[in-house]
Protein backbone atom coordinates (compact mmCIF):
# COMPACT_ATOMS: atom_id res chain seq x y z
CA UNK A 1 14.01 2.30 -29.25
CA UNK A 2 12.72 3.14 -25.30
CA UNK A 3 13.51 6.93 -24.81
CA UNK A 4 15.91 6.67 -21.69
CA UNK A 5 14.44 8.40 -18.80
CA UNK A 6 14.55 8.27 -15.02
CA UNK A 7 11.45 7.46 -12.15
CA UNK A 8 8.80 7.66 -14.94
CA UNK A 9 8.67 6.64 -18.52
CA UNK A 10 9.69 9.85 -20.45
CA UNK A 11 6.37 9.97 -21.88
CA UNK A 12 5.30 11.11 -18.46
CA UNK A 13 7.06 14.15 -18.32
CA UNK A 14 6.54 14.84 -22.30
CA UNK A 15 2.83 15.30 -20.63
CA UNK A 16 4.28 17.37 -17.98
CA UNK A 17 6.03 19.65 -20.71
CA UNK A 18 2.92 19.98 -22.20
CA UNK A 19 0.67 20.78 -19.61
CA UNK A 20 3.09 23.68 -18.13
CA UNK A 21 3.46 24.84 -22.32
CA UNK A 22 -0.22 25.51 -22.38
CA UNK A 23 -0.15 26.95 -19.34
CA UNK A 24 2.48 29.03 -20.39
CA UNK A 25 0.91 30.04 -23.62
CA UNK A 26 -1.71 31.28 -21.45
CA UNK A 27 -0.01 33.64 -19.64
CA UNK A 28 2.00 34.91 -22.83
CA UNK A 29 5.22 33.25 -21.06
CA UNK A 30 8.27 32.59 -23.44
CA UNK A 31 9.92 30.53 -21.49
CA UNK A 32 9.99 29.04 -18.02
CA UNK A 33 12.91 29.04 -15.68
CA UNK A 34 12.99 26.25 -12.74
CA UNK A 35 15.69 26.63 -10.36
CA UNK A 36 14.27 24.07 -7.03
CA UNK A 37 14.82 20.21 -6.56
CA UNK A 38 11.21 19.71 -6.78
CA UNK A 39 10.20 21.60 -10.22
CA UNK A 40 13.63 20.20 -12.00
CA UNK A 41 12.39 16.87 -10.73
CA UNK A 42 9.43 17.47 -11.75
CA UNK A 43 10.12 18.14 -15.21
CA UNK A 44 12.99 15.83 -15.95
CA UNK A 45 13.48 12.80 -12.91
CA UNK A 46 16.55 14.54 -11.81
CA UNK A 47 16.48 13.02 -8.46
CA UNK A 48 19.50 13.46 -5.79
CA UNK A 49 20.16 13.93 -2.26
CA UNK A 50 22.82 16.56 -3.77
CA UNK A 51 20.86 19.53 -3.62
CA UNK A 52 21.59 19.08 0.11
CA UNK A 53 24.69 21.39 -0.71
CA UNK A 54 23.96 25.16 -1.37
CA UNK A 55 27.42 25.56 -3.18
CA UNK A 56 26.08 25.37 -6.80
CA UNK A 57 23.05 26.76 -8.21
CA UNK A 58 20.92 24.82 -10.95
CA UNK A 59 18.99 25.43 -13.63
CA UNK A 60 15.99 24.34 -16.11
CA UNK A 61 14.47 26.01 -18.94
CA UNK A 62 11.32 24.58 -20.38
CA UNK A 63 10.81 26.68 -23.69
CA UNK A 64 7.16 27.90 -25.12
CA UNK A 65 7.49 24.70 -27.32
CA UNK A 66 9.99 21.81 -27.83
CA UNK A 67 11.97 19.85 -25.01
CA UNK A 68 13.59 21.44 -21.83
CA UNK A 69 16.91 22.93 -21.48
CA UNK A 70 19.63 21.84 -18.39
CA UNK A 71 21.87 24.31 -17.49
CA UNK A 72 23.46 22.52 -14.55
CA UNK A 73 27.14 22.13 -13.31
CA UNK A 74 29.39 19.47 -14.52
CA UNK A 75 28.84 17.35 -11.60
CA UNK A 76 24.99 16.57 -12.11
CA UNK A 77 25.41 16.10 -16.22
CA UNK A 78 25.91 12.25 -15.72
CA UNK A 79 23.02 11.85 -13.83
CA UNK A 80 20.73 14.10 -15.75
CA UNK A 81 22.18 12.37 -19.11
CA UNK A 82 20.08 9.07 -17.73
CA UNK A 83 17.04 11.17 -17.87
CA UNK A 84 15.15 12.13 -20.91
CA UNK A 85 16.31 15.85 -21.22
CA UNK A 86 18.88 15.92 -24.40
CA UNK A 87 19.90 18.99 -24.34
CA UNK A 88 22.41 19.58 -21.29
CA UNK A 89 24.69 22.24 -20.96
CA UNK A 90 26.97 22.50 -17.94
CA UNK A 91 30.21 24.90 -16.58
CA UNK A 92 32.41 23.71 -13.71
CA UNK A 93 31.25 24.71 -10.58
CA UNK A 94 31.52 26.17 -8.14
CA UNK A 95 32.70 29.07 -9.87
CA UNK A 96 33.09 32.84 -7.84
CA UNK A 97 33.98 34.08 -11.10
CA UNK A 98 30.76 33.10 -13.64
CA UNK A 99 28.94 30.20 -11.33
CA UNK A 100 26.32 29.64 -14.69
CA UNK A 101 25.77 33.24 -15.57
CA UNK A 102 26.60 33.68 -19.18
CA UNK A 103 25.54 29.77 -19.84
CA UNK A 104 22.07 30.84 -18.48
CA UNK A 105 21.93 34.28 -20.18
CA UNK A 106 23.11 32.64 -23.13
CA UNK A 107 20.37 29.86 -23.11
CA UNK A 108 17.72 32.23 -22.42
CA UNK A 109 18.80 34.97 -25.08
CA UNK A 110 18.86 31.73 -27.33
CA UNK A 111 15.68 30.76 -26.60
CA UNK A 112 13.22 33.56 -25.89
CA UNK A 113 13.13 37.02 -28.65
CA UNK A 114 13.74 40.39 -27.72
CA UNK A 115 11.16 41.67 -24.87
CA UNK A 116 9.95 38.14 -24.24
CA UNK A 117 8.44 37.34 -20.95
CA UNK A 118 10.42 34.48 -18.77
CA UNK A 119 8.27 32.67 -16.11
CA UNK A 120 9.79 32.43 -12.84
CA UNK A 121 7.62 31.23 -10.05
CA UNK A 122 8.08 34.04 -7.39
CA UNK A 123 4.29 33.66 -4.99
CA UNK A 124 3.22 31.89 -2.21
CA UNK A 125 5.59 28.36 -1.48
CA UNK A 126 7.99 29.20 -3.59
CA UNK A 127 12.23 30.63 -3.52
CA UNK A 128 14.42 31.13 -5.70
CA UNK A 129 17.03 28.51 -5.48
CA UNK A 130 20.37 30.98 -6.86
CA UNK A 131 22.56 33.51 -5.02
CA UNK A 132 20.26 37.49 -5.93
CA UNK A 133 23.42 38.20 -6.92
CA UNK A 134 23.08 35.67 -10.11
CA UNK A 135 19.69 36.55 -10.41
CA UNK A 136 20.47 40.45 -10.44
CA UNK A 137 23.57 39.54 -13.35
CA UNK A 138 21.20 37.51 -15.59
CA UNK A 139 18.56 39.69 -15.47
CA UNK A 140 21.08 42.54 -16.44
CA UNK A 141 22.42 40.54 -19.38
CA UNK A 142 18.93 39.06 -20.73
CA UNK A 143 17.81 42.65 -21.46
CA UNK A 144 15.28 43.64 -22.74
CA UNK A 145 13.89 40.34 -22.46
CA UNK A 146 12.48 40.13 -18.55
CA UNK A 147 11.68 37.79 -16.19
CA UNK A 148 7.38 37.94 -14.32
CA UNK A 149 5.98 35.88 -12.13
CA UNK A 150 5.05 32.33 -13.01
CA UNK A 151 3.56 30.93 -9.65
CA UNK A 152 0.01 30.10 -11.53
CA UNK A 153 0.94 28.02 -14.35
CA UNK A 154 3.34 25.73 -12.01
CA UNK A 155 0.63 25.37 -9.24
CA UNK A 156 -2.06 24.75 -11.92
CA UNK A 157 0.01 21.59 -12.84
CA UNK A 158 1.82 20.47 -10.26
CA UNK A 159 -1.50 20.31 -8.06
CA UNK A 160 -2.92 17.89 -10.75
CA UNK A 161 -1.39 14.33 -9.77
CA UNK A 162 -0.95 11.82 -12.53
CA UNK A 163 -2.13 7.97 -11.63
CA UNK A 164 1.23 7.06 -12.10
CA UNK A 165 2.05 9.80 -9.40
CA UNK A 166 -0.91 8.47 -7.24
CA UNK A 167 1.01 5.52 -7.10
CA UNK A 168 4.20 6.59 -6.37
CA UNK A 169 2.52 8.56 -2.92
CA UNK A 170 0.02 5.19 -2.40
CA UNK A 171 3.37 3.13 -2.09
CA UNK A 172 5.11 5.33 0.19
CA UNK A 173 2.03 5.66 2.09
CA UNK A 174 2.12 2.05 2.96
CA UNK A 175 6.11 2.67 4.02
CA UNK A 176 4.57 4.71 6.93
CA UNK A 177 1.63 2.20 7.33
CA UNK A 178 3.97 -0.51 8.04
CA UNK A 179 6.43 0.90 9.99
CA UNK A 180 3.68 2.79 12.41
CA UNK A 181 2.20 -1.11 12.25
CA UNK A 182 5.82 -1.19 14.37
CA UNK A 183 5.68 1.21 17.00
CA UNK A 184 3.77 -0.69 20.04
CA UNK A 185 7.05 -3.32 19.56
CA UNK A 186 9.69 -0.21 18.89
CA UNK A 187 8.10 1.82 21.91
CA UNK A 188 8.34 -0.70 24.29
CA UNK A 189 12.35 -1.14 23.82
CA UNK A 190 12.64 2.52 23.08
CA UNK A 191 13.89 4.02 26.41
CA UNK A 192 13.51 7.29 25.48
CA UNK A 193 10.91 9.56 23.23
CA UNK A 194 14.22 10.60 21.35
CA UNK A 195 15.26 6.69 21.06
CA UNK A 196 11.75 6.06 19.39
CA UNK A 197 11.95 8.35 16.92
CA UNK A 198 15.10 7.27 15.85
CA UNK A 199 13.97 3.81 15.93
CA UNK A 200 11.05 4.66 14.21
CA UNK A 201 12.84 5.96 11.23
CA UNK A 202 15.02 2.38 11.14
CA UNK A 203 11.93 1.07 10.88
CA UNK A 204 10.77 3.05 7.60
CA UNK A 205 13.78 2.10 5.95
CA UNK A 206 13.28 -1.06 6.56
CA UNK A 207 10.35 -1.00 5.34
CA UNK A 208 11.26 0.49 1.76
CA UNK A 209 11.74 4.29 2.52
CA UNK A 210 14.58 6.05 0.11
CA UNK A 211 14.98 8.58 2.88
CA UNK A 212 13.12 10.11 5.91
CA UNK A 213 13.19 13.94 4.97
CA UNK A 214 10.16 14.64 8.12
CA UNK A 215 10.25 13.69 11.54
CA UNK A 216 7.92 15.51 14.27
CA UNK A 217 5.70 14.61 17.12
CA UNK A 218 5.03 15.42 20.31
CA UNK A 219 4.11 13.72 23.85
CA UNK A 220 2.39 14.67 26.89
CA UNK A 221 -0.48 14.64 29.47
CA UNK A 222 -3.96 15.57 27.79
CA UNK A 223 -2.21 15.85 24.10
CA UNK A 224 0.95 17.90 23.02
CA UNK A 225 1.69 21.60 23.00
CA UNK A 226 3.56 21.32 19.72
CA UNK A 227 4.48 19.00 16.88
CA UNK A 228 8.00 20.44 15.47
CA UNK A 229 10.50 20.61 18.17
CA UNK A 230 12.99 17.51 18.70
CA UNK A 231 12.48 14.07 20.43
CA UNK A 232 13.59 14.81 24.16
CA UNK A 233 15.86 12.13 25.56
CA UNK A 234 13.51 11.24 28.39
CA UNK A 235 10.75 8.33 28.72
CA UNK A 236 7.62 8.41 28.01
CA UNK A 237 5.42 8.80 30.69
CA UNK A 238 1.84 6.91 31.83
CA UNK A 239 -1.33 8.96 30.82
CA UNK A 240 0.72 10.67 27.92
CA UNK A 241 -0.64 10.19 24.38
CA UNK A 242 2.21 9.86 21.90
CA UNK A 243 2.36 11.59 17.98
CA UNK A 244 4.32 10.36 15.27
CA UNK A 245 4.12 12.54 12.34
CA UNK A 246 6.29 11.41 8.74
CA UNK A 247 7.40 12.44 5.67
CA UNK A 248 9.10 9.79 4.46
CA UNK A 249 10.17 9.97 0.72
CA UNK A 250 9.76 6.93 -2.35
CA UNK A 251 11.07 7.16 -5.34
CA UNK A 252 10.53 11.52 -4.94
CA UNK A 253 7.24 11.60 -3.37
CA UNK A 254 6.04 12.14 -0.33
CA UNK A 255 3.81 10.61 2.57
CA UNK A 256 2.77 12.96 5.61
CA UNK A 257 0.49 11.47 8.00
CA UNK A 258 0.45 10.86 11.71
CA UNK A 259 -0.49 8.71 14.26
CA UNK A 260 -1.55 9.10 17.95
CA UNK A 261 -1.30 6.09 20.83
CA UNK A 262 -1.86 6.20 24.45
CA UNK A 263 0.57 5.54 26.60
CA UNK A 264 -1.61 3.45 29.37
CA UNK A 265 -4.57 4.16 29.76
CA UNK A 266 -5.47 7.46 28.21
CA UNK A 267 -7.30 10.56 30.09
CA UNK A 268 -10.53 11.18 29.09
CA UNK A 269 -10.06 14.12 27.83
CA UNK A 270 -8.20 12.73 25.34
CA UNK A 271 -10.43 9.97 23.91
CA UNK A 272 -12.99 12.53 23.27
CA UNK A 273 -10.68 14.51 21.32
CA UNK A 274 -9.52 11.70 19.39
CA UNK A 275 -13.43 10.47 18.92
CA UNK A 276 -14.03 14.52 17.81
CA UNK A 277 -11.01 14.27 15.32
CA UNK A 278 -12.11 10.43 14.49
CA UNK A 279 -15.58 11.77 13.37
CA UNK A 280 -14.40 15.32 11.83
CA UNK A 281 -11.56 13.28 9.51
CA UNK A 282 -14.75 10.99 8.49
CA UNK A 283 -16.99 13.67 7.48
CA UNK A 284 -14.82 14.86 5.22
CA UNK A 285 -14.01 11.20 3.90
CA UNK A 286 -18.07 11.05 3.60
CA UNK A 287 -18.17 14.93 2.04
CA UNK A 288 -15.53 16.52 0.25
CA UNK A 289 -16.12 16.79 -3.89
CA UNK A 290 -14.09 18.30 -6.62
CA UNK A 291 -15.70 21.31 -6.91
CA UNK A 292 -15.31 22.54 -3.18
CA UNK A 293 -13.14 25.15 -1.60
CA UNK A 294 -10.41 24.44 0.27
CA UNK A 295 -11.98 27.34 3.00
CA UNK A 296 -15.56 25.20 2.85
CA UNK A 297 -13.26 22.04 3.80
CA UNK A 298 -11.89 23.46 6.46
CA UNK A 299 -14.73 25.11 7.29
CA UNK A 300 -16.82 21.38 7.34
CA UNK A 301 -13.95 20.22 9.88
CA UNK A 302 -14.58 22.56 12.40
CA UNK A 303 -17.90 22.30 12.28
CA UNK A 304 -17.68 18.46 12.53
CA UNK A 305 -15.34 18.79 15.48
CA UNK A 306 -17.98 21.53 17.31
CA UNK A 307 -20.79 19.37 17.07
CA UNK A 308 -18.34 16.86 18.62
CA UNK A 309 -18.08 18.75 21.33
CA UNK A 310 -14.36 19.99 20.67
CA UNK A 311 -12.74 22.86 19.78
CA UNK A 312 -10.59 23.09 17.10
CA UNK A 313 -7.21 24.18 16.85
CA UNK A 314 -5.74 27.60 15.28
CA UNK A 315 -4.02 27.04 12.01
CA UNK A 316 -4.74 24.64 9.12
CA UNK A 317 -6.76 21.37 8.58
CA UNK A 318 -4.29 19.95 5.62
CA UNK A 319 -2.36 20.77 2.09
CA UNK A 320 -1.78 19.74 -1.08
CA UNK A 321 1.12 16.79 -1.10
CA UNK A 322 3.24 15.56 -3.93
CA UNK A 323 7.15 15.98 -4.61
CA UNK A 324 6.89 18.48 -1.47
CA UNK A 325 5.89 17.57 1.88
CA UNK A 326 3.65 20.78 1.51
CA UNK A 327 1.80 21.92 -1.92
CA UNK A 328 -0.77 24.18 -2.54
CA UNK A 329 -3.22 24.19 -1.61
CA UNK A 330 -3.78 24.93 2.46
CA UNK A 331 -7.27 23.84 3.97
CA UNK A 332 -7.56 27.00 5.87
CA UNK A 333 -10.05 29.79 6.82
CA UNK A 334 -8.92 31.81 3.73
CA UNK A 335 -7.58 29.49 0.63
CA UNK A 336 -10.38 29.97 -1.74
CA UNK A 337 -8.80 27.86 -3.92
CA UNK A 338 -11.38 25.20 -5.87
CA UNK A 339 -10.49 21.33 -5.25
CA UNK A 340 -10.10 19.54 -8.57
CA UNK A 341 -10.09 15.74 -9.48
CA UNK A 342 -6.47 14.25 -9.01
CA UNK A 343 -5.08 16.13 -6.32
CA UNK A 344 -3.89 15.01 -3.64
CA UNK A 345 -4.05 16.34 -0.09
CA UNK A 346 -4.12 15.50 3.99
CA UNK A 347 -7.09 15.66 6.17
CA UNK A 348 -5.69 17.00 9.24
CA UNK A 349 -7.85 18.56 11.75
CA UNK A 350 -6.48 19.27 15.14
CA UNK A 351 -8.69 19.98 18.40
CA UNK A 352 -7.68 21.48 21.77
CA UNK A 353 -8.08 19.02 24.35
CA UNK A 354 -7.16 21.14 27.40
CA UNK A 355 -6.11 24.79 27.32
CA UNK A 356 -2.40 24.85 25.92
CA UNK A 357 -2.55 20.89 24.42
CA UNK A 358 -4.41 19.78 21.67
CA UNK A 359 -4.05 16.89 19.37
CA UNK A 360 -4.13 16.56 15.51
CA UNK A 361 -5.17 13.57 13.19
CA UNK A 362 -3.96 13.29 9.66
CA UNK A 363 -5.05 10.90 6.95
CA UNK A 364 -3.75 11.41 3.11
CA UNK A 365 -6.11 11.04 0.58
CA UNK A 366 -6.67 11.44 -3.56
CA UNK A 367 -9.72 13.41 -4.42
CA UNK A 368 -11.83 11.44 -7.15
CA UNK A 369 -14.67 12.58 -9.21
CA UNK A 370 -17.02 10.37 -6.50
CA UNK A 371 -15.37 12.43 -3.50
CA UNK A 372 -11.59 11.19 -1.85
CA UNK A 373 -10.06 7.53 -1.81
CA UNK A 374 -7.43 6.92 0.91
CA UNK A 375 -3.82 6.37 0.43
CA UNK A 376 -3.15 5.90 4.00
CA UNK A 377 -4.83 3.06 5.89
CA UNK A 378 -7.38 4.23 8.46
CA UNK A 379 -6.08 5.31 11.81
CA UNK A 380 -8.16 2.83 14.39
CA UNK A 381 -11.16 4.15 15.36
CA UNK A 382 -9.87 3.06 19.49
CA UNK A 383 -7.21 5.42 20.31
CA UNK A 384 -4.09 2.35 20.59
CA UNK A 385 -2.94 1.44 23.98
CA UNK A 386 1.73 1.01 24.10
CA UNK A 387 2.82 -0.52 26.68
CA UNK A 388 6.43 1.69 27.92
């Protein structure tokens, strides 16, 4: 009989289980509690645009050994009862009285002895996805069993991406290939910068996207002077160079790259930022190796984009990607973190092109014993030419 499961075959996240147990066992956790969408999909396919709604908190136990524990309200136990998890326990919520307290206290006395140690991951990139108040009651009733930090022994897995992950993020990476494939055709009918981005997320879910959770860009004269605010509903302009930055989501996993085009001819000023990031992006491609800090890759961009001739931009050169648009870990000045085979990350260097505008290029790759392999396809080398 085929163990029911959801996304993956359940012997996928049996190997998950596993990998955060040893982990655990490491760090002399009894348990593990996972409260976010992405660490209870991570460890059971619960997948759902639900946890768009704050009103109910929810909750997963992986124990030291065995299978994990749902403690989730009454309205999710259908769809976590297609996933592998067996053991589902559930209160009807929302609940201002007892919204999962004493089922929670209850599984974790259950599970963990007197003075255990429960792993909840409280450092960098992480929240805690339940009211302080709940928190503050189940950490009064659990006594003297206590709950420590648990950041480590997530991030040590999680980082690690399974091939059948690296597919999952390769397929939704060629969602966003195809639908920027689209944008000299959606630009040109667009009207406004706010119309194209709109009409650029038609076009990834036409193109297979589940949803489009990330949206940003920018536009203007000699590059952008940011990439989060909203599409403006005016046209784009002649001599502006146009970014389209996604995070569309497949099947739970996430794509995040961008694109730049010229609109008309482009200044100069910005095709020798774009050849600075062009070259910088392929050094990497050329250099990076498990092995390597994320601080020495970052450090290898700027100095790519220097002996360019640019100068690069404040902030960071890319991140670890997954089930989050962002994971750990960030290619910046000061993540000392080591680069291991199987995760996957962006290459995204950014360069000022005049003072106040800059412009940032973004591939996503998976790092391979033999250095990365790309998951997007290859921005052009000539900086693309739309035609408003």
């Amino acid at each position: 009989m085929v163990e029911r499961s959801l996304v993956f075959p359940a012997a996928e996240f049996r190997r998950r289980v596993a990998g955060l147990q040893a982990q655990m066992d490491d760090a002399e956790l009894n348990a593990l509690l996972l409260t976010t969408p992405a660490d209870i999909f991570y460890v059971t396919g619960f997948l759902t645009r639900f946890w768009e709604s704050p009103a109910r908190p929810w909750f997963v136990i992986v124990p030291a050994s065995g299978d994990p524990v749902a403690v989730i309200p009454a309205i999710g136990a259908a769809l976590m009862g297609r996933s592998w998890v067996r053991d589902i326990r559930s209160w009807d919520a929302p609940d201002p009285d007892d919204d999962g307290v004493s089922l929670l206290a209850e599984a974790l006395c259950e599970m963990v002895p007197e003075g255990g140690r429960i792993g909840v991951p409280m450092g960098e990139e992480t929240h805690l996805r339940m009211p302080l108040a709940t928190y503050d009651a189940v950490s009064g009733r659990i006594g003297p069993r206590r709950f420590v930090d648990a950041t480590e022994p997530v991030r040590r897995v999680r980082e690690i991406k399974s091939e059948p992950e690296i597919e999952r993020i390769r397929a939704v990476c060629a969602v966003a290939d195809a639908a920027f494939a689209r944008v000299p055709e959606i630009a040109h009918g667009a009207g406004t910068l706010a119309g194209l981005f709109r009409s650029f997320q038609a076009a990834l879910l036409a193109a297979g996207a589940d949803w489009v959770s990330y949206l940003a860009g920018g536009a203007g004269r000699d590059g952008y002077g940011d990439v989060i605010s909203p599409a403006e509903e005016r046209p784009l302009q002649r001599g502006e160079v146009l970014m389209l930055d996604t995070g569309a989501v497949k099947d739970g996993y996430f794509c995040d790259f961008d694109r730049n085009y010229a609109v008309g001819r482009p200044t100069d000023a910005v095709l020798r930022a774009h050849a600075a990031l062009f070259a910088a992006t392929d050094t990497a491609l050329d250099a990076v190796r498990p092995g390597m800090s994320a601080r020495a890759v970052h450090g290898l961009l700027s100095a790519s984009l220097r002996a360019h001739g640019a100068t690069p931009a404040p902030g960071r050169f890319g991140h670890g990607l997954g089930i989050s648009l962002t994971e750990w870990p960030s290619i910046s000045p000061k993540d000392e973190t080591i680069l291991r085979e199987g995760m996957v990350l962006t290459l995204e260097p950014g360069a000022e092109v005049v003072p106040g505008r800059f412009m940032v290029h973004e591939e996503n790759i998976v790092l391979r014993a033999g250095g990365p392999e790309l998951l997007s396809k290859r921005a052009p080398a000539e900086l693309p030419e739309l035609v408003p």
